[in-house]
PDB file of N, CA and C in Angstrom:
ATOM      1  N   UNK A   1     114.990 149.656  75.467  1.00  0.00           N
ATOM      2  CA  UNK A   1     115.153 150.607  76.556  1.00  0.00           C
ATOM      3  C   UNK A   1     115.502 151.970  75.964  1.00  0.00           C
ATOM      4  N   UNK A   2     115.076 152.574  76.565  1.00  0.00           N
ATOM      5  CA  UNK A   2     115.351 154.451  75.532  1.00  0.00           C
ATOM      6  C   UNK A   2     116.630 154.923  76.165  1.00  0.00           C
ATOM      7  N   UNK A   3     116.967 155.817  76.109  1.00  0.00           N
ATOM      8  CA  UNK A   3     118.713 156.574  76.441  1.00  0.00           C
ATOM      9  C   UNK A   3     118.325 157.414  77.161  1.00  0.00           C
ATOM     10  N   UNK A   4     116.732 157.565  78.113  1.00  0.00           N
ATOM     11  CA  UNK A   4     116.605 158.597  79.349  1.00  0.00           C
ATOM     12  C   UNK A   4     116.720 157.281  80.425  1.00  0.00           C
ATOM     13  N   UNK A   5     115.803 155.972  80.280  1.00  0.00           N
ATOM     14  CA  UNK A   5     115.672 155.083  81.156  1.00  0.00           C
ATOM     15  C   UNK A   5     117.389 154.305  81.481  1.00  0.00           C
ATOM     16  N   UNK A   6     118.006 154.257  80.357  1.00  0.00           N
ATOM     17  CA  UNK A   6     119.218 153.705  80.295  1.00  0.00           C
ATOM     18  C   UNK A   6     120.434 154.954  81.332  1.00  0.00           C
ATOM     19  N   UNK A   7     119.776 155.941  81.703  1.00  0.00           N
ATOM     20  CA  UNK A   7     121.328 156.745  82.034  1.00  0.00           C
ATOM     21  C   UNK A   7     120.766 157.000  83.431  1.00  0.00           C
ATOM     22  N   UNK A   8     119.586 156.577  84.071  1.00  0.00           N
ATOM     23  CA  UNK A   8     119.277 156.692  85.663  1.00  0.00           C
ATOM     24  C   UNK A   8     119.987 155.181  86.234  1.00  0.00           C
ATOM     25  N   UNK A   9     119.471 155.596  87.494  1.00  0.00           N
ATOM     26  CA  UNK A   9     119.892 154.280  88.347  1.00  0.00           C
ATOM     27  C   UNK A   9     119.334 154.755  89.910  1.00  0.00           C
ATOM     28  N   UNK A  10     119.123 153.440  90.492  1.00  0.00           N
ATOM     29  CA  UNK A  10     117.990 153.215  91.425  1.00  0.00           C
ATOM     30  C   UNK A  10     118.608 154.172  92.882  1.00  0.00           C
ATOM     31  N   UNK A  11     118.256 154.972  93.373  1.00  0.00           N
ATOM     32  CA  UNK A  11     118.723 155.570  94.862  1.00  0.00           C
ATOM     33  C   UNK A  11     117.493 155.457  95.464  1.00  0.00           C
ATOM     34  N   UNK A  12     117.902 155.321  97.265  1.00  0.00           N
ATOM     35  CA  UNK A  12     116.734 155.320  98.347  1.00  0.00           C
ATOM     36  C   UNK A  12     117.115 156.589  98.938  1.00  0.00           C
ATOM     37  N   UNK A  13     116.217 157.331  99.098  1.00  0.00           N
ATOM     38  CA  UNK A  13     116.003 158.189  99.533  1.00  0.00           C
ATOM     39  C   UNK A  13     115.217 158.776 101.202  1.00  0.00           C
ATOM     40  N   UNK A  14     115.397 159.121 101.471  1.00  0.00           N
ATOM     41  CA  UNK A  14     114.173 159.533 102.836  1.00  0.00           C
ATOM     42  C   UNK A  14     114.973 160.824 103.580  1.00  0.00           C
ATOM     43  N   UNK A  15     113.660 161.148 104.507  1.00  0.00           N
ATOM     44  CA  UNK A  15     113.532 162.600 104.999  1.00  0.00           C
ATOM     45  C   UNK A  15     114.669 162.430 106.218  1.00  0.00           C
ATOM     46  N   UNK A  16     115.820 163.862 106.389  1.00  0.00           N
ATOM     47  CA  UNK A  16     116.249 163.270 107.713  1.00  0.00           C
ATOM     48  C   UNK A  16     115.684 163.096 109.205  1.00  0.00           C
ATOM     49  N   UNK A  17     114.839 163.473 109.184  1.00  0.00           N
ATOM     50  CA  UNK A  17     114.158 163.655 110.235  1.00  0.00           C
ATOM     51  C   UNK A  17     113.087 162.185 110.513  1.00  0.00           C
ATOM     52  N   UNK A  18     113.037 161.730 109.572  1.00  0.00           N
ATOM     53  CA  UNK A  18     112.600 160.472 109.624  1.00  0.00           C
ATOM     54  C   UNK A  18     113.271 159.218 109.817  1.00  0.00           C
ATOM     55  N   UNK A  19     112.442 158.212 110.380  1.00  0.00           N
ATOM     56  CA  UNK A  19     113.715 157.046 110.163  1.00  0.00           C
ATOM     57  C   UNK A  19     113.746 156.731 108.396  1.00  0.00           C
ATOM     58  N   UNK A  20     114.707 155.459 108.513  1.00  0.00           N
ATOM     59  CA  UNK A  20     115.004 155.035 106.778  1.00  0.00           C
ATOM     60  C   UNK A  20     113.774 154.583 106.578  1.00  0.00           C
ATOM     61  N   UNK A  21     113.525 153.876 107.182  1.00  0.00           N
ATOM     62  CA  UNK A  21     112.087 152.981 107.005  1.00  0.00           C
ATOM     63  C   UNK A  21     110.840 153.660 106.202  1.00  0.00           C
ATOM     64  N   UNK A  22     111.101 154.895 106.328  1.00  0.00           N
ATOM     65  CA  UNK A  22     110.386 155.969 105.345  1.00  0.00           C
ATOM     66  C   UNK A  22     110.531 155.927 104.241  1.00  0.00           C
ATOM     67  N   UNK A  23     111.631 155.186 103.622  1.00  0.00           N
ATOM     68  CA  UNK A  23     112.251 155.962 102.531  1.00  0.00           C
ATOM     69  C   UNK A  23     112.005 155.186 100.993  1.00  0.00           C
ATOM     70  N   UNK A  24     112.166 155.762  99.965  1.00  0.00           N
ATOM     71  CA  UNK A  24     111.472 155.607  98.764  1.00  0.00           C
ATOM     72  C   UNK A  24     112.602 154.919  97.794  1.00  0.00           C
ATOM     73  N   UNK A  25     112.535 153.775  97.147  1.00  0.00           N
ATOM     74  CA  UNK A  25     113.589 153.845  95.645  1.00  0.00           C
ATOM     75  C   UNK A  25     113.351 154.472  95.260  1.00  0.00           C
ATOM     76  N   UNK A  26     113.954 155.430  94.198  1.00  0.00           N
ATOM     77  CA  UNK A  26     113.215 156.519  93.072  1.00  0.00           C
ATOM     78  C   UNK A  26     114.884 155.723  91.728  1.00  0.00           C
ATOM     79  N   UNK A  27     114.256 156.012  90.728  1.00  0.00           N
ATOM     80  CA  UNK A  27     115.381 155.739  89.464  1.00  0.00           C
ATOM     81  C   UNK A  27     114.946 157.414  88.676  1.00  0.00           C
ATOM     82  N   UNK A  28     116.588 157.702  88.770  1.00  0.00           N
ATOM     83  CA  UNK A  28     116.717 159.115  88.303  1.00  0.00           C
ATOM     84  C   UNK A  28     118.504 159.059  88.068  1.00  0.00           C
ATOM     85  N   UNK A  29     118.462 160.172  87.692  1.00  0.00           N
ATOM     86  CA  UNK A  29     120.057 160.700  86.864  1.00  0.00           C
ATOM     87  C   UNK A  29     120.942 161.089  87.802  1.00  0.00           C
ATOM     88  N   UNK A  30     120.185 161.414  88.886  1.00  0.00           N
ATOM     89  CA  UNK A  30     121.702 162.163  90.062  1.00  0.00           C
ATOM     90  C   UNK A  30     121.014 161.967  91.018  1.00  0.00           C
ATOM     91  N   UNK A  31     122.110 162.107  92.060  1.00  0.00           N
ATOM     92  CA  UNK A  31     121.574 162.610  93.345  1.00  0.00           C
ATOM     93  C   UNK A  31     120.510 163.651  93.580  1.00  0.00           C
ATOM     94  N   UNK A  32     120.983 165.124  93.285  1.00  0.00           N
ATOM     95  CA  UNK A  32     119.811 165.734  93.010  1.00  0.00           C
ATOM     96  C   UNK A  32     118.379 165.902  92.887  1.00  0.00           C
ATOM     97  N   UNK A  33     118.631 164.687  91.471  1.00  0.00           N
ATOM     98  CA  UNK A  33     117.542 164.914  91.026  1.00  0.00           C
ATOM     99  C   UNK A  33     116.323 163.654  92.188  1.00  0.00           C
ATOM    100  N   UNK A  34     117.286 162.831  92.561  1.00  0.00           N
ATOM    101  CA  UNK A  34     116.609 161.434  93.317  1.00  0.00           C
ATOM    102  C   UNK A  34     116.156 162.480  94.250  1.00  0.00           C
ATOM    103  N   UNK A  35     116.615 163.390  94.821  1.00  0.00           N
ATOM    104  CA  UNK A  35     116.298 164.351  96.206  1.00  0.00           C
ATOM    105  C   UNK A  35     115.366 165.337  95.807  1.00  0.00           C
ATOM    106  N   UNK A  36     115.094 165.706  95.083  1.00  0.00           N
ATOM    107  CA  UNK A  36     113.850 166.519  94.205  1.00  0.00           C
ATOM    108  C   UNK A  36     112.568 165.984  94.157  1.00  0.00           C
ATOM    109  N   UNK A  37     112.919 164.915  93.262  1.00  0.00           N
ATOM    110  CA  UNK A  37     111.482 163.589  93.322  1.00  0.00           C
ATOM    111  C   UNK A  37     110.634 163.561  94.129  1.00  0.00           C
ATOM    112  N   UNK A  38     111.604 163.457  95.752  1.00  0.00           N
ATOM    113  CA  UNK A  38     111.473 162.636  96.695  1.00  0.00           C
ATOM    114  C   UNK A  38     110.651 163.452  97.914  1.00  0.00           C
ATOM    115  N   UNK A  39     110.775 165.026  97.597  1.00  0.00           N
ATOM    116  CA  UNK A  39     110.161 166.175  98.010  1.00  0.00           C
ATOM    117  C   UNK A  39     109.423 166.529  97.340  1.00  0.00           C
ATOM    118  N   UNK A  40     108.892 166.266  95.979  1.00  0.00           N
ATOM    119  CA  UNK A  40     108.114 167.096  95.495  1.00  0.00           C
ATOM    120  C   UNK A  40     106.469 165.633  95.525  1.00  0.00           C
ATOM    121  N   UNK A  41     107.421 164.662  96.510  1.00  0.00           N
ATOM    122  CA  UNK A  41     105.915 163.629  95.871  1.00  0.00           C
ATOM    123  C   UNK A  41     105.602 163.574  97.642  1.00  0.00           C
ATOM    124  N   UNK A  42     106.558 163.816  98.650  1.00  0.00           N
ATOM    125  CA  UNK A  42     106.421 164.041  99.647  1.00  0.00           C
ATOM    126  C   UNK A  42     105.529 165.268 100.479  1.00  0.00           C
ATOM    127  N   UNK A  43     105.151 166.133  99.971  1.00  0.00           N
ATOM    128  CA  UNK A  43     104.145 167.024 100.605  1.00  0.00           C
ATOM    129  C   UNK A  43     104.694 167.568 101.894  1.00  0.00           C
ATOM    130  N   UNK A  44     105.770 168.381 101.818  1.00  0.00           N
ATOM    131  CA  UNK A  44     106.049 168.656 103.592  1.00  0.00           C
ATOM    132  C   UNK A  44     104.703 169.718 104.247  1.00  0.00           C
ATOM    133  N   UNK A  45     105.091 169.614 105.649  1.00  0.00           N
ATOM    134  CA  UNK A  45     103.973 170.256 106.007  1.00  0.00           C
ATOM    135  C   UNK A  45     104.322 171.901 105.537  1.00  0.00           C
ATOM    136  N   UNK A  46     103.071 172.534 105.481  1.00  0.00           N
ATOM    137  CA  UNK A  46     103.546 173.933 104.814  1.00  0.00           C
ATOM    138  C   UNK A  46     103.841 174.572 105.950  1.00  0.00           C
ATOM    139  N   UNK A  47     104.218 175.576 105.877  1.00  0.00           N
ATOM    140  CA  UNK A  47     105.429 176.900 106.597  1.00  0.00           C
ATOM    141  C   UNK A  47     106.492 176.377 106.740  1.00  0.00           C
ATOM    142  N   UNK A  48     106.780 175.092 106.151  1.00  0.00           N
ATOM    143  CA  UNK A  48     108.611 174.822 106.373  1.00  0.00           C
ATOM    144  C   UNK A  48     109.135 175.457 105.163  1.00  0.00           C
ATOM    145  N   UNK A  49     110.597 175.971 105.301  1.00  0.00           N
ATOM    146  CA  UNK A  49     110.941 176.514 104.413  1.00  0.00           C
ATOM    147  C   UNK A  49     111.500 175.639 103.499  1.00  0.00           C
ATOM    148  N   UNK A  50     112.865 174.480 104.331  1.00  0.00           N
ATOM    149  CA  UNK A  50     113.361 173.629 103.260  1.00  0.00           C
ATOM    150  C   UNK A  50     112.920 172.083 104.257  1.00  0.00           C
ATOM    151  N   UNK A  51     113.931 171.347 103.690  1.00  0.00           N
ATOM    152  CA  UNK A  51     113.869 170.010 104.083  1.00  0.00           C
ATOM    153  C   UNK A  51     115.019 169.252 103.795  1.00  0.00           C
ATOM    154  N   UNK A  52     115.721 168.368 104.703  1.00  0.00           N
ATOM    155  CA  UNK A  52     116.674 167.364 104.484  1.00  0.00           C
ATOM    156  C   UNK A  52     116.557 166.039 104.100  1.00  0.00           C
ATOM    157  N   UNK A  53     117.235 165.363 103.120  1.00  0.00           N
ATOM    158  CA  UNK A  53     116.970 164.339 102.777  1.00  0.00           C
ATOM    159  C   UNK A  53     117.928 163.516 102.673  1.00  0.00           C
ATOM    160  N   UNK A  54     118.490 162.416 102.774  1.00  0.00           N
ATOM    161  CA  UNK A  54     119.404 161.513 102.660  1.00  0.00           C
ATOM    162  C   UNK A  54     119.641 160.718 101.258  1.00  0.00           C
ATOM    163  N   UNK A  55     120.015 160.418 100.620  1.00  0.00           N
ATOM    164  CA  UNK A  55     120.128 160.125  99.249  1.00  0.00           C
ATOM    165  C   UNK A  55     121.565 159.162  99.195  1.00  0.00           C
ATOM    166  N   UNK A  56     120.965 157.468  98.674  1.00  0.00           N
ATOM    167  CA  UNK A  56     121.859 156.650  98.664  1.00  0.00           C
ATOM    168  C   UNK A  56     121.523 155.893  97.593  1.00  0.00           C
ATOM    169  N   UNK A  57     122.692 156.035  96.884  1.00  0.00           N
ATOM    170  CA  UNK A  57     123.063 155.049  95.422  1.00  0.00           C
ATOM    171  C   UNK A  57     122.985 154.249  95.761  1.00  0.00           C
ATOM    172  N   UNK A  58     122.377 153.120  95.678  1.00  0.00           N
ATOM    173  CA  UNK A  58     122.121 151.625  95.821  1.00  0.00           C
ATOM    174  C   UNK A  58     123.485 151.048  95.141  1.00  0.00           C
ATOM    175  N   UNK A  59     123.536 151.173  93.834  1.00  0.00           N
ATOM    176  CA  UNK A  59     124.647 150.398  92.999  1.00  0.00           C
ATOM    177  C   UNK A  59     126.110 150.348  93.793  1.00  0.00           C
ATOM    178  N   UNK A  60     126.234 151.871  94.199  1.00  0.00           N
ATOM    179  CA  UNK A  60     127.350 152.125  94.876  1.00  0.00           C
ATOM    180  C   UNK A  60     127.866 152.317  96.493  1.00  0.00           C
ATOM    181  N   UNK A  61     127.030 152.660  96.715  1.00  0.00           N
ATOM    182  CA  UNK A  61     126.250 152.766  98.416  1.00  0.00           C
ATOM    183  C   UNK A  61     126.928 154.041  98.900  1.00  0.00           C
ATOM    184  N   UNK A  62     127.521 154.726  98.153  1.00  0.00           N
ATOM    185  CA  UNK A  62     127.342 156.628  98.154  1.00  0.00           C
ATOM    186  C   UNK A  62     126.844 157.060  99.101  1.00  0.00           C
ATOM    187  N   UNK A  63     126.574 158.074 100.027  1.00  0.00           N
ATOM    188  CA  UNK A  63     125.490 158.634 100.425  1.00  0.00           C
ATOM    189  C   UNK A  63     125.675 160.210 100.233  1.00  0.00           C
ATOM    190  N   UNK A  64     124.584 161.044  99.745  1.00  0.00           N
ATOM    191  CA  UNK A  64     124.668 162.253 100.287  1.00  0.00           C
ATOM    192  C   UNK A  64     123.497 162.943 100.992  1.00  0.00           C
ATOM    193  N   UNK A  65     123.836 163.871 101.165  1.00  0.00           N
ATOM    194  CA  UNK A  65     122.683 164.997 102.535  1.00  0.00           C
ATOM    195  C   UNK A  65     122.013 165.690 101.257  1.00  0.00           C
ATOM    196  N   UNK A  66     120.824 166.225 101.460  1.00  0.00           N
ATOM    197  CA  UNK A  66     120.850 167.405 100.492  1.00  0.00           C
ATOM    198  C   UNK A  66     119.700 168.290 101.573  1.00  0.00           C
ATOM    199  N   UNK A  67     119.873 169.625 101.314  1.00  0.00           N
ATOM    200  CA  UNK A  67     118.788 170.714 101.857  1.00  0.00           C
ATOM    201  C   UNK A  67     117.950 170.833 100.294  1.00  0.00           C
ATOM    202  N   UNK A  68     116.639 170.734 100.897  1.00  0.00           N
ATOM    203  CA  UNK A  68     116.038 171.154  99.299  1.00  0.00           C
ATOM    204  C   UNK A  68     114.705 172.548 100.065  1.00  0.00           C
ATOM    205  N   UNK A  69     115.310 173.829  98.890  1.00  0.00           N
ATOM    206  CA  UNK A  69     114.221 174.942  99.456  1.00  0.00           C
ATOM    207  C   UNK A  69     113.092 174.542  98.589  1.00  0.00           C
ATOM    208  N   UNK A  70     112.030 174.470  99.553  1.00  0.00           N
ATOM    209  CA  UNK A  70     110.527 174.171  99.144  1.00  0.00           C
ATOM    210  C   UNK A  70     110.403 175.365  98.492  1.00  0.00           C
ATOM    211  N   UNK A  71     110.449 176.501  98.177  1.00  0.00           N
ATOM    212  CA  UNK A  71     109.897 177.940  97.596  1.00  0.00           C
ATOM    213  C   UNK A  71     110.857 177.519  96.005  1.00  0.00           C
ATOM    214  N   UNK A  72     112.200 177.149  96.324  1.00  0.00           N
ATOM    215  CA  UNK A  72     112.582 177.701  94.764  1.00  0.00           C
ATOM    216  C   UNK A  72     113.445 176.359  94.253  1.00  0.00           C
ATOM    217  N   UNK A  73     113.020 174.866  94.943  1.00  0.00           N
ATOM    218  CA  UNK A  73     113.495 173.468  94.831  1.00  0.00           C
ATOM    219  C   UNK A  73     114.628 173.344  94.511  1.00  0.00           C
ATOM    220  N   UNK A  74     115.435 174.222  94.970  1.00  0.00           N
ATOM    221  CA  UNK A  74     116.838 173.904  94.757  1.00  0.00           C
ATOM    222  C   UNK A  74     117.489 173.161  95.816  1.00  0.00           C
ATOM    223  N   UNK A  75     118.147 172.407  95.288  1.00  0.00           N
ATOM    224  CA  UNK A  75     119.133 171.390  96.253  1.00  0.00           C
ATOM    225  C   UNK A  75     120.895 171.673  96.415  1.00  0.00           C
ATOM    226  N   UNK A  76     120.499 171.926  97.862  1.00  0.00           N
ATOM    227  CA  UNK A  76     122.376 172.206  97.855  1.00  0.00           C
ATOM    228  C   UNK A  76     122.881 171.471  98.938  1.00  0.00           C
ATOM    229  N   UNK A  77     124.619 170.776  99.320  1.00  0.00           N
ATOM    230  CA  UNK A  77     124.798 169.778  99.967  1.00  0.00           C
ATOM    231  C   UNK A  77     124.084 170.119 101.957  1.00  0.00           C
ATOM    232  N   UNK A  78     124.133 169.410 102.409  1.00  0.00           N
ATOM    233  CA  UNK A  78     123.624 169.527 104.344  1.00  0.00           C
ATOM    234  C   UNK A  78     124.858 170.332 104.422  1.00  0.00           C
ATOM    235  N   UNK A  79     124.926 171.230 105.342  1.00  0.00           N
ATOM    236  CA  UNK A  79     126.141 172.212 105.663  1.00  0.00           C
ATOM    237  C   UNK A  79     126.277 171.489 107.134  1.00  0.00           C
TER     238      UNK A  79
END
């Protein structure tokens, strides 16, 4: 196993606006980055600016919100 595959771990992810039933495993390093993935393989419709996503550690059952801006993919927490 290499020391990139060894330091992720499995989160489900999905859109908030969607139900869960939408929603994707992705294996990645953070929250963040699971919420990045998860928009950039998702295709929102265009003229939206950002998008909400739900993001849950499986291992731990965590959850967080994230806003991700489609123009400059940054992720910051749901306000």
């Amino acid at each position: 196993m290499t020391q990139a595959a060894a330091q992720t771990r499995p989160f489900r992810v999905h859109a908030r606006h969607l139900d869960s039933q939408h929603a994707r495993v992705l294996q990645e390093a953070s929250f963040e980055a699971a919420a990045v993935a998860y928009v950039e393989d998702l295709h929102p419709t265009a003229g939206d600016d950002d998008i909400s996503v739900i993001v849950r550690d499986l291992a731990t059952g965590h959850e967080h919100c994230f806003r991700i801006d489609l123009d400059s993919g940054e992720a910051a927490l749901c306000g």
